[in-house]
C-alpha atoms as a PDB file:
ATOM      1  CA  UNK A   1     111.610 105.176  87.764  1.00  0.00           C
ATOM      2  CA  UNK A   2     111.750 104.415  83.807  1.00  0.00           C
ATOM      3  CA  UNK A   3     109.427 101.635  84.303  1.00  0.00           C
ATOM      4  CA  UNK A   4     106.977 103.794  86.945  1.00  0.00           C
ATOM      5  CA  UNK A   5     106.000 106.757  83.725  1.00  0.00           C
ATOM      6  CA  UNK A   6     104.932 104.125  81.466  1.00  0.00           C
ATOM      7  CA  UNK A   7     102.926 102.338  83.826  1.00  0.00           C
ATOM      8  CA  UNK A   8     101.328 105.316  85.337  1.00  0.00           C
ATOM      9  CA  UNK A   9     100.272 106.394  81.571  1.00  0.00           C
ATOM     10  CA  UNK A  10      98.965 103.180  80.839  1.00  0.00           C
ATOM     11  CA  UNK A  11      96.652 103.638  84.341  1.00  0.00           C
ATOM     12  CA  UNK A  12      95.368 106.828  83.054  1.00  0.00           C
ATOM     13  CA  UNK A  13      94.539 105.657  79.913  1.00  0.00           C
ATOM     14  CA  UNK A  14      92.723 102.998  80.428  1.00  0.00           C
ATOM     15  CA  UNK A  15      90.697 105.232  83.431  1.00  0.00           C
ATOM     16  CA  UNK A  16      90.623 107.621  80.709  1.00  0.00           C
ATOM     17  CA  UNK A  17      89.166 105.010  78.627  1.00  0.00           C
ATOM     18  CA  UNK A  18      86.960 103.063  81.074  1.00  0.00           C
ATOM     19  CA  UNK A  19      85.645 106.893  81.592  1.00  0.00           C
ATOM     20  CA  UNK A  20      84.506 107.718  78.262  1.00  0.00           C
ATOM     21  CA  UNK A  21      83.052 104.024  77.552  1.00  0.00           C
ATOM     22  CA  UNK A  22      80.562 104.211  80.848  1.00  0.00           C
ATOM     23  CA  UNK A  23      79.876 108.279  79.514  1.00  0.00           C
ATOM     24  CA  UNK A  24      79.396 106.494  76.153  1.00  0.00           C
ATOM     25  CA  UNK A  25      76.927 103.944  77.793  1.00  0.00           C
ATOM     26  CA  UNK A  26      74.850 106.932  79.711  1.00  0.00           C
ATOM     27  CA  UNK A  27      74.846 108.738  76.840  1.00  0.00           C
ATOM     28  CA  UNK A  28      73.812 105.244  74.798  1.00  0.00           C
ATOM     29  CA  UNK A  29      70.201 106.041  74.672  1.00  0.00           C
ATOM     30  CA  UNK A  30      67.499 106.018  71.692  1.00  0.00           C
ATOM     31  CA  UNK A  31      68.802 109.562  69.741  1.00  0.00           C
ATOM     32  CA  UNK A  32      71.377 111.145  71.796  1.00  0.00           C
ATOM     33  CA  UNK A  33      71.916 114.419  70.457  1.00  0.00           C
ATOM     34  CA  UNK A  34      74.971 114.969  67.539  1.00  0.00           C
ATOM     35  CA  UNK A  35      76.656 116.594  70.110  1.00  0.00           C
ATOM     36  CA  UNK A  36      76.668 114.253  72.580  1.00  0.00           C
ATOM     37  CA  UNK A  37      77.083 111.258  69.939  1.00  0.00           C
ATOM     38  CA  UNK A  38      80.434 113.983  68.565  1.00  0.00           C
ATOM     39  CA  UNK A  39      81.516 113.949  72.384  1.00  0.00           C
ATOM     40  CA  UNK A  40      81.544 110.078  72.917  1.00  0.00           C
ATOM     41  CA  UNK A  41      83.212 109.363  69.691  1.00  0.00           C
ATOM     42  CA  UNK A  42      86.404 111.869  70.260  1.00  0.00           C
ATOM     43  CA  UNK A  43      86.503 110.140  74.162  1.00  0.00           C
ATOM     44  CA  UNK A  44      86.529 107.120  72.805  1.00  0.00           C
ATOM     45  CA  UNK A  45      88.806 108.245  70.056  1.00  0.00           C
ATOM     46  CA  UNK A  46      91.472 109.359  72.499  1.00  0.00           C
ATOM     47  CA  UNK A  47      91.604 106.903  74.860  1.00  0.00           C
ATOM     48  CA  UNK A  48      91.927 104.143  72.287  1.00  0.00           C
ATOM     49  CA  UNK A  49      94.600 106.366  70.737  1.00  0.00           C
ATOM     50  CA  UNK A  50      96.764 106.493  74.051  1.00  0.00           C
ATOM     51  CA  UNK A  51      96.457 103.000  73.932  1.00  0.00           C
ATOM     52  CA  UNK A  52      98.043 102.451  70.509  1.00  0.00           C
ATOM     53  CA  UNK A  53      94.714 101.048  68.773  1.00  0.00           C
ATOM     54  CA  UNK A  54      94.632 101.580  65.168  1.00  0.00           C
ATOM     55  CA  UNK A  55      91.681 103.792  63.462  1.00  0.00           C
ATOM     56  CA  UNK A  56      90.718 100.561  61.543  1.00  0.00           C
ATOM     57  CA  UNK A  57      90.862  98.533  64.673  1.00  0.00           C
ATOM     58  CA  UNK A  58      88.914 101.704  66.243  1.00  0.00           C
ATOM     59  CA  UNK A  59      86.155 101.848  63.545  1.00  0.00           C
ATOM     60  CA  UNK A  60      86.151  97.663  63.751  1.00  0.00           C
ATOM     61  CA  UNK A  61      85.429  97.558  67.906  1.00  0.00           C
ATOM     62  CA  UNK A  62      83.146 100.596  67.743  1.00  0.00           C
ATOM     63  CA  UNK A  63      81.154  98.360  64.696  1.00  0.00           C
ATOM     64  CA  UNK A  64      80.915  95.599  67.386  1.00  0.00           C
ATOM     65  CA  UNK A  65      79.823  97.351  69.667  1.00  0.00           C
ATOM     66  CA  UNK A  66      76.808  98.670  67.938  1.00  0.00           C
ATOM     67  CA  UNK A  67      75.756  94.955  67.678  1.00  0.00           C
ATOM     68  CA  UNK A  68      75.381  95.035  71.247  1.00  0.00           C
ATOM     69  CA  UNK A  69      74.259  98.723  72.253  1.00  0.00           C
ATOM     70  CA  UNK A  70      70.415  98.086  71.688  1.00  0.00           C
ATOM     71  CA  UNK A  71      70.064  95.106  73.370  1.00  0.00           C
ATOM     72  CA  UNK A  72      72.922  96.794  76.824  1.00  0.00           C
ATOM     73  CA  UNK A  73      70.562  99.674  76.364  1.00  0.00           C
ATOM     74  CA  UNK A  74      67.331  97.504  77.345  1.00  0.00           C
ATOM     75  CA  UNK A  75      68.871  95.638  79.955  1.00  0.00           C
ATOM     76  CA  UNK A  76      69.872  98.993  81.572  1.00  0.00           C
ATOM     77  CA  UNK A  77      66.475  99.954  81.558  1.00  0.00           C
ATOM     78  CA  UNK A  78      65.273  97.168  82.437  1.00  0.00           C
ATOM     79  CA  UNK A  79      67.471  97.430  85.694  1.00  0.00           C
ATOM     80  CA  UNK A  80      66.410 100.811  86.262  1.00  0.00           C
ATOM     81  CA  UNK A  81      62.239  99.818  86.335  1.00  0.00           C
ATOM     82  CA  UNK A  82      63.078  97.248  88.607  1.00  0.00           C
ATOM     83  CA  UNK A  83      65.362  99.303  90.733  1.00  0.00           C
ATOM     84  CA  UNK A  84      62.296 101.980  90.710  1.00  0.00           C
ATOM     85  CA  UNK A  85      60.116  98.961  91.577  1.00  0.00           C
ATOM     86  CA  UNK A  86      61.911  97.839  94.509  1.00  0.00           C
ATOM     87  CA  UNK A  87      62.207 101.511  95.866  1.00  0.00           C
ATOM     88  CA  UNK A  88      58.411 102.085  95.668  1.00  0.00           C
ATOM     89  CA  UNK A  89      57.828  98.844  97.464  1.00  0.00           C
ATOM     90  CA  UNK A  90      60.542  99.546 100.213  1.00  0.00           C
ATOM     91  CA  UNK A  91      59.304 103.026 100.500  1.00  0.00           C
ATOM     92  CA  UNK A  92      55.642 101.754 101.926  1.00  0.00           C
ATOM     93  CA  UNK A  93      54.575 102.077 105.398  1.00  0.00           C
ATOM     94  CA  UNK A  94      54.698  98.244 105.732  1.00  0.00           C
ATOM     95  CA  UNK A  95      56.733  96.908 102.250  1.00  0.00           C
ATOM     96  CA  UNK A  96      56.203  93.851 101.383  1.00  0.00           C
ATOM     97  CA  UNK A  97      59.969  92.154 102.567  1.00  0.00           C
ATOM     98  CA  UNK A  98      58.500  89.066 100.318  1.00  0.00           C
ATOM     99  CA  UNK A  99      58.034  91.108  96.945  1.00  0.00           C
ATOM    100  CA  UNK A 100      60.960  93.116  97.460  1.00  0.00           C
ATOM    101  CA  UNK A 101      63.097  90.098  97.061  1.00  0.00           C
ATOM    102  CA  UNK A 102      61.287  89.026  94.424  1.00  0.00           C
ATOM    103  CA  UNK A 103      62.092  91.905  92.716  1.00  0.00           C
ATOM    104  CA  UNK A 104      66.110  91.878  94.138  1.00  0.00           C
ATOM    105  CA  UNK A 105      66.091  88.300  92.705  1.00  0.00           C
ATOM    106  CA  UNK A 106      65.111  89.463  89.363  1.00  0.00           C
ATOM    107  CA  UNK A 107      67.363  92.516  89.398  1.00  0.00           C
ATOM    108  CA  UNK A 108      70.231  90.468  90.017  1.00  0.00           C
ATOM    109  CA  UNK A 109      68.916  87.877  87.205  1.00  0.00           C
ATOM    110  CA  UNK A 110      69.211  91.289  84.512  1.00  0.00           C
ATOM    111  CA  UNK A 111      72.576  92.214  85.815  1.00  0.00           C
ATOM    112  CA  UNK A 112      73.827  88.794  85.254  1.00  0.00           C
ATOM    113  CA  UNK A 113      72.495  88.648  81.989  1.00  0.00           C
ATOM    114  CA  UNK A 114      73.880  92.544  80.999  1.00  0.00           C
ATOM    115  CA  UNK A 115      77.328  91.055  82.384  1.00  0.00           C
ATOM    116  CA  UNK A 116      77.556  88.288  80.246  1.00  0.00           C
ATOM    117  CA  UNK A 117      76.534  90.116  77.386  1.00  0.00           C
ATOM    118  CA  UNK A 118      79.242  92.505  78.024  1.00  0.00           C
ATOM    119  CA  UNK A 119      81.571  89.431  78.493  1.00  0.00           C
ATOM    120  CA  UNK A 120      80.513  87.730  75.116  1.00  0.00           C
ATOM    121  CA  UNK A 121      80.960  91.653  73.564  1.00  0.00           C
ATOM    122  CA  UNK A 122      84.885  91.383  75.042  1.00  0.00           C
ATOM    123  CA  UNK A 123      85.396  88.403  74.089  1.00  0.00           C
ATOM    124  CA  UNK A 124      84.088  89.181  70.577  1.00  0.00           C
ATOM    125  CA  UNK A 125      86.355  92.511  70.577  1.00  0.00           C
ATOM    126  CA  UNK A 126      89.288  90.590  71.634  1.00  0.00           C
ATOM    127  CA  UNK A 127      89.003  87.661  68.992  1.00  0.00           C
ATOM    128  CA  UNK A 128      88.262  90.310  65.925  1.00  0.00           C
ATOM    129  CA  UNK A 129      90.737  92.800  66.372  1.00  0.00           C
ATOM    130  CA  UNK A 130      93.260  91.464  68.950  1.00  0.00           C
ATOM    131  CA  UNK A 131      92.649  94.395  70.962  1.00  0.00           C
ATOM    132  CA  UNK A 132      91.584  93.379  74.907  1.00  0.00           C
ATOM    133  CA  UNK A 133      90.043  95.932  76.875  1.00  0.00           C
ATOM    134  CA  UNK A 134      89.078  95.861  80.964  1.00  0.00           C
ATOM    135  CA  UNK A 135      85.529  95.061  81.732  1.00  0.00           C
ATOM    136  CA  UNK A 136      85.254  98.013  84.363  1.00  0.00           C
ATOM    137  CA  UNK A 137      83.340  97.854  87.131  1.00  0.00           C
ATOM    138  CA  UNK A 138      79.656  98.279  88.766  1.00  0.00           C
ATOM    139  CA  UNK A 139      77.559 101.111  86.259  1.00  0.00           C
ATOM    140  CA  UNK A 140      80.025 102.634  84.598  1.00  0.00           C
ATOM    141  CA  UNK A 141      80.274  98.711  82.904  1.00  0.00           C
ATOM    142  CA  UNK A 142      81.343 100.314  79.826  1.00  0.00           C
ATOM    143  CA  UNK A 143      81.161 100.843  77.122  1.00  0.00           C
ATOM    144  CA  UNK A 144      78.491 101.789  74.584  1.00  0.00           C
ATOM    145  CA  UNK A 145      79.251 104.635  72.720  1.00  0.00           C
END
């Protein structure tokens, strides 16, 4: 049972965490609002806070991730035309099975690429400040705040 508390509070914070990184990367775009940018950082604050990070180490990963944001922020909307590509071609009275997987093909091509930037961004987080954090999963991939 002594073991069980910490463990479950280490699960919610890095949900907690993994939460306000993909709201952070929704919320990435070109001039989000002071609010919303105010919103993301005290998320972000908190959840690296229940996980014993440092301000400096904080201020240091949140540095390294703006490297990255603008070129995660492309590649997600990137993703997103080709998504709306492949719906308008599937949505046809006869689509074109042969461009649509054309277009799947290349989808998959930008969400490989968006994944290993997001790897090489971890990777980069974990060597600078020591501080390892888990790559989430599907959209809510993380992170940009």
């Amino acid at each position: 049972m002594k073991r069980t508390i910490p463990l479950m509070a280490a699960a919610a914070s890095t949900l907690l965490l993994l939460a306000s990184l993909a709201f952070g990367q929704q919320m990435s775009g070109p001039g989000p609002g002071p609010m919303a940018k105010t919103q993301m950082q005290e998320n972000h604050d908190s959840g690296m806070r229940l996980l014993g990070v440092s301000p400096e180490k904080r201020e240091s990963i949140r540095m390294i991730q703006a490297d990255y944001k603008d070129r995660l922020f492309r590649l997600h909307q990137d993703i997103y035309a080709k998504t709306a590509s492949l719906n308008a071609i599937m949505l046809q009275p006869q689509p074109d099975t042969i461009a649509a997987k054309a277009v799947s093909r290349e989808t998959a091509a930008l969400r490989i690429e968006e994944m290993d930037l997001l790897i090489e961004m971890h990777a980069r987080i974990a060597r600078e400040t020591g501080v390892r954090m888990p790559m989430g999963t599907g959209a809510d991939k993380m992170m940009m705040n």
